[in-house]
N, C-alpha and C. Protein backbone atom coordinates (compact mmCIF):
# COMPACT_ATOMS: atom_id res chain seq x y z
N UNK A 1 26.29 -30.32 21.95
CA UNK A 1 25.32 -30.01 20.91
C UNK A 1 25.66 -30.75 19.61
N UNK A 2 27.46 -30.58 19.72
CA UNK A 2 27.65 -31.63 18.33
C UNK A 2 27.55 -32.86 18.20
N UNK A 3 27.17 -34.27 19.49
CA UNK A 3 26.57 -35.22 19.66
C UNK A 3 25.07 -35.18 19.39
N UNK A 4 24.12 -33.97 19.60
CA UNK A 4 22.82 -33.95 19.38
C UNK A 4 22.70 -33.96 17.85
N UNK A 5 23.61 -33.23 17.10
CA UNK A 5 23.29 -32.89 15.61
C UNK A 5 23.31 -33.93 14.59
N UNK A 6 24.23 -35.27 15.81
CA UNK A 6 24.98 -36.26 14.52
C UNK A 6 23.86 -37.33 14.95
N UNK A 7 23.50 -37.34 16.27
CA UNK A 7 22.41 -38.27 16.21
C UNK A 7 21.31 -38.06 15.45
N UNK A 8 20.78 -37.10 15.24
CA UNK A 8 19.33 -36.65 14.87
C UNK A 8 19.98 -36.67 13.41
N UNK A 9 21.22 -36.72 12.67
CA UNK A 9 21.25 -36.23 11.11
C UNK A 9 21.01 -37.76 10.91
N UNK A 10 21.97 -39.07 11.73
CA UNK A 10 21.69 -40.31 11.37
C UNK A 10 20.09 -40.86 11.37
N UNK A 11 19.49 -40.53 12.65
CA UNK A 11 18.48 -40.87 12.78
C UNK A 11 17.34 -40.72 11.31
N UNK A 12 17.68 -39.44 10.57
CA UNK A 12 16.86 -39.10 9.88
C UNK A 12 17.25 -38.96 8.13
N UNK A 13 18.68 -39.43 8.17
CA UNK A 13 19.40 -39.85 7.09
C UNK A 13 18.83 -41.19 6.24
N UNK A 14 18.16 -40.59 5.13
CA UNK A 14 17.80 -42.32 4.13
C UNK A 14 18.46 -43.30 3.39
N UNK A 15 19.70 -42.70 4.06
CA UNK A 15 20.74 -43.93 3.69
C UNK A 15 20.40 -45.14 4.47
N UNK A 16 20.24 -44.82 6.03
CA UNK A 16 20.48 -45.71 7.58
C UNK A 16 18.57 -46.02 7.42
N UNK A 17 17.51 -45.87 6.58
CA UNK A 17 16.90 -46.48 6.92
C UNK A 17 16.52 -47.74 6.37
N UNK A 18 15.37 -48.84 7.15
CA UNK A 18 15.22 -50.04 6.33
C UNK A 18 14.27 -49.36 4.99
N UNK A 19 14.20 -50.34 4.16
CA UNK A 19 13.26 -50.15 3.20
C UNK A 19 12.15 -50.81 3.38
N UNK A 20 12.33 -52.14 4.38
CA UNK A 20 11.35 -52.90 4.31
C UNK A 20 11.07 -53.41 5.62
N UNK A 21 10.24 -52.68 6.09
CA UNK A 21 9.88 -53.17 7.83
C UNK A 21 9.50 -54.70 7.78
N UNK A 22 9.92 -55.68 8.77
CA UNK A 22 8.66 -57.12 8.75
C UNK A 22 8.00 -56.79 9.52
N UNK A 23 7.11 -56.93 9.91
CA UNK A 23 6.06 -57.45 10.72
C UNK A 23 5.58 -58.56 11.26
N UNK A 24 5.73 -59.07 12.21
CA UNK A 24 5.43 -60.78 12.42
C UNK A 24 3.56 -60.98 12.46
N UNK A 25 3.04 -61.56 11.89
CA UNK A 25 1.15 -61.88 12.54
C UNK A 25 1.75 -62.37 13.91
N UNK A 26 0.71 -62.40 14.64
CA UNK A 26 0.22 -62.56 16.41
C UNK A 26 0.51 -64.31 16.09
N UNK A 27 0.18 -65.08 15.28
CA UNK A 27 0.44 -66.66 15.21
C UNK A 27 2.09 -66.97 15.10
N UNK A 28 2.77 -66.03 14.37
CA UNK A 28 4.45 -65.86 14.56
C UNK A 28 5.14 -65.64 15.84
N UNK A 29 4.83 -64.87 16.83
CA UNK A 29 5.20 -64.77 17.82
C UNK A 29 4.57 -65.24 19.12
N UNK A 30 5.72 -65.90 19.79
CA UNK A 30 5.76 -67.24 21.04
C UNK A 30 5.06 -66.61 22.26
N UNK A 31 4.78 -66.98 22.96
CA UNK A 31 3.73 -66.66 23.71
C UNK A 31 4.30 -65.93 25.02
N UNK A 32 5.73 -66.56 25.05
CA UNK A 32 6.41 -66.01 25.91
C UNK A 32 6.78 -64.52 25.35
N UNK A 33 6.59 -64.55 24.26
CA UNK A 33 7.64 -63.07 23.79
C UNK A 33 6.33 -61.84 23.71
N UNK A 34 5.27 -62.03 24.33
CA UNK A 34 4.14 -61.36 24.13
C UNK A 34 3.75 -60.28 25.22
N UNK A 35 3.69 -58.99 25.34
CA UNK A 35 3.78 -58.18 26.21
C UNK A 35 2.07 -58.54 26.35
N UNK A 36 1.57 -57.96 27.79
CA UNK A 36 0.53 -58.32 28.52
C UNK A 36 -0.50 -57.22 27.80
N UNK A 37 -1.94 -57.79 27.57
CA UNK A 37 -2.78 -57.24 26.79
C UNK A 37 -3.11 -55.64 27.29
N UNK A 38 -3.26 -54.79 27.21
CA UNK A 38 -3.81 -53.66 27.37
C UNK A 38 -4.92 -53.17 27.24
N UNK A 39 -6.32 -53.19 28.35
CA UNK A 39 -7.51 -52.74 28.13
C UNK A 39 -7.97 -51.44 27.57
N UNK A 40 -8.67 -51.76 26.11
CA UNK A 40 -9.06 -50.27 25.89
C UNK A 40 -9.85 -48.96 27.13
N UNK A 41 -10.71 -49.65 28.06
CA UNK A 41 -11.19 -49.00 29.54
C UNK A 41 -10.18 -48.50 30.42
N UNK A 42 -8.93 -48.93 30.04
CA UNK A 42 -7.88 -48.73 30.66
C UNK A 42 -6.93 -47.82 29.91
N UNK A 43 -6.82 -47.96 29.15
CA UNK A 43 -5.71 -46.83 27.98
C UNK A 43 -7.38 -45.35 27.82
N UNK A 44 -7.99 -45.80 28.03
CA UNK A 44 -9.13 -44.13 28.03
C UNK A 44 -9.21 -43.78 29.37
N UNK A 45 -9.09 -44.40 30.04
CA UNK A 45 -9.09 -44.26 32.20
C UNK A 45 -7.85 -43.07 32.02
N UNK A 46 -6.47 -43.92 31.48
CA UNK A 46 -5.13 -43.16 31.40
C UNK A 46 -5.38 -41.64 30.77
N UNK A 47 -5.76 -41.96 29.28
CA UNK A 47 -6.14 -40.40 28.63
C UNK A 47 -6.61 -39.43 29.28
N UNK A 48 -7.71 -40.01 30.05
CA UNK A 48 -8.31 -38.53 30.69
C UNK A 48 -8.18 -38.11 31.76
N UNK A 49 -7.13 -38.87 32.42
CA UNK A 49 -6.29 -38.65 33.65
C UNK A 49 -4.98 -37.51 33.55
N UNK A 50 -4.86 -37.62 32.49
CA UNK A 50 -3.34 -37.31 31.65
C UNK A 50 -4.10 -35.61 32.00
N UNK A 51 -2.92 -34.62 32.19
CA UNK A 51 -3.11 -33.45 32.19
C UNK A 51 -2.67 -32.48 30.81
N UNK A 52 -3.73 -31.91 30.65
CA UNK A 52 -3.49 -31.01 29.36
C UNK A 52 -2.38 -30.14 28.84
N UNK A 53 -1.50 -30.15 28.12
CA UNK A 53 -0.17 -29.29 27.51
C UNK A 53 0.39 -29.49 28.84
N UNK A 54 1.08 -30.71 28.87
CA UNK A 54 2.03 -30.79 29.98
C UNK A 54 2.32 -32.27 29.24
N UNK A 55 4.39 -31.52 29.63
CA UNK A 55 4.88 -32.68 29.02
C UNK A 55 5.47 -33.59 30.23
N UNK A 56 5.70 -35.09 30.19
CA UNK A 56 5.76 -35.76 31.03
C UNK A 56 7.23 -35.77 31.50
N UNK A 57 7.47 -35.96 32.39
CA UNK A 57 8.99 -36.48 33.18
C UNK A 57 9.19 -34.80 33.83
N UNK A 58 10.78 -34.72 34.24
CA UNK A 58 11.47 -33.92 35.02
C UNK A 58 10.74 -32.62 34.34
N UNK A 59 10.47 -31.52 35.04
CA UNK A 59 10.93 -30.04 33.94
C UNK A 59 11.98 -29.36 33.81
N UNK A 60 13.21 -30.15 34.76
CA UNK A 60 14.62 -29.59 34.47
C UNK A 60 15.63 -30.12 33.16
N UNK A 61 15.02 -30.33 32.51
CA UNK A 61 15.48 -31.08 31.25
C UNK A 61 16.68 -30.53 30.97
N UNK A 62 16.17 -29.33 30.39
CA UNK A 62 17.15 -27.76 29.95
C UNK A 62 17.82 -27.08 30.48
N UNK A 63 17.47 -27.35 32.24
CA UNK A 63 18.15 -26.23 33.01
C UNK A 63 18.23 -27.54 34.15
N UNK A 64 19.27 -28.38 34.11
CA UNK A 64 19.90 -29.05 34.94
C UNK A 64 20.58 -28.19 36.56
């Protein structure tokens, strides 16, 4: 639990964050380094497939 407390205090500590995100424009980054486009017909297909108040992965999270 005392590994959970120190991650989440860094994580959320404003010392450890940037101040200044970059952002690259789409003309900055190589064509190779470009993840494959994602259809909006396709990310709404997913949504309403998706089941309501249910969280995704194992449900033994907590109780290994």
């Amino acid at each position: 639990m005392k590994i959970w407390e120190n991650n989440v205090t860094q994580l959320y500590d404003p010392a450890n964050r940037q101040e200044n995100l970059e952002v690259e424009t789409e003309e900055e980054v190589d064509a190779d380094e470009k993840d494959p486009y994602i259809l909006q017909t396709e990310l709404e297909k997913t949504i309403k497939e998706m089941k309501g108040k249910k969280a995704t992965g194992d449900g033994d999270v907590l109780n290994p």
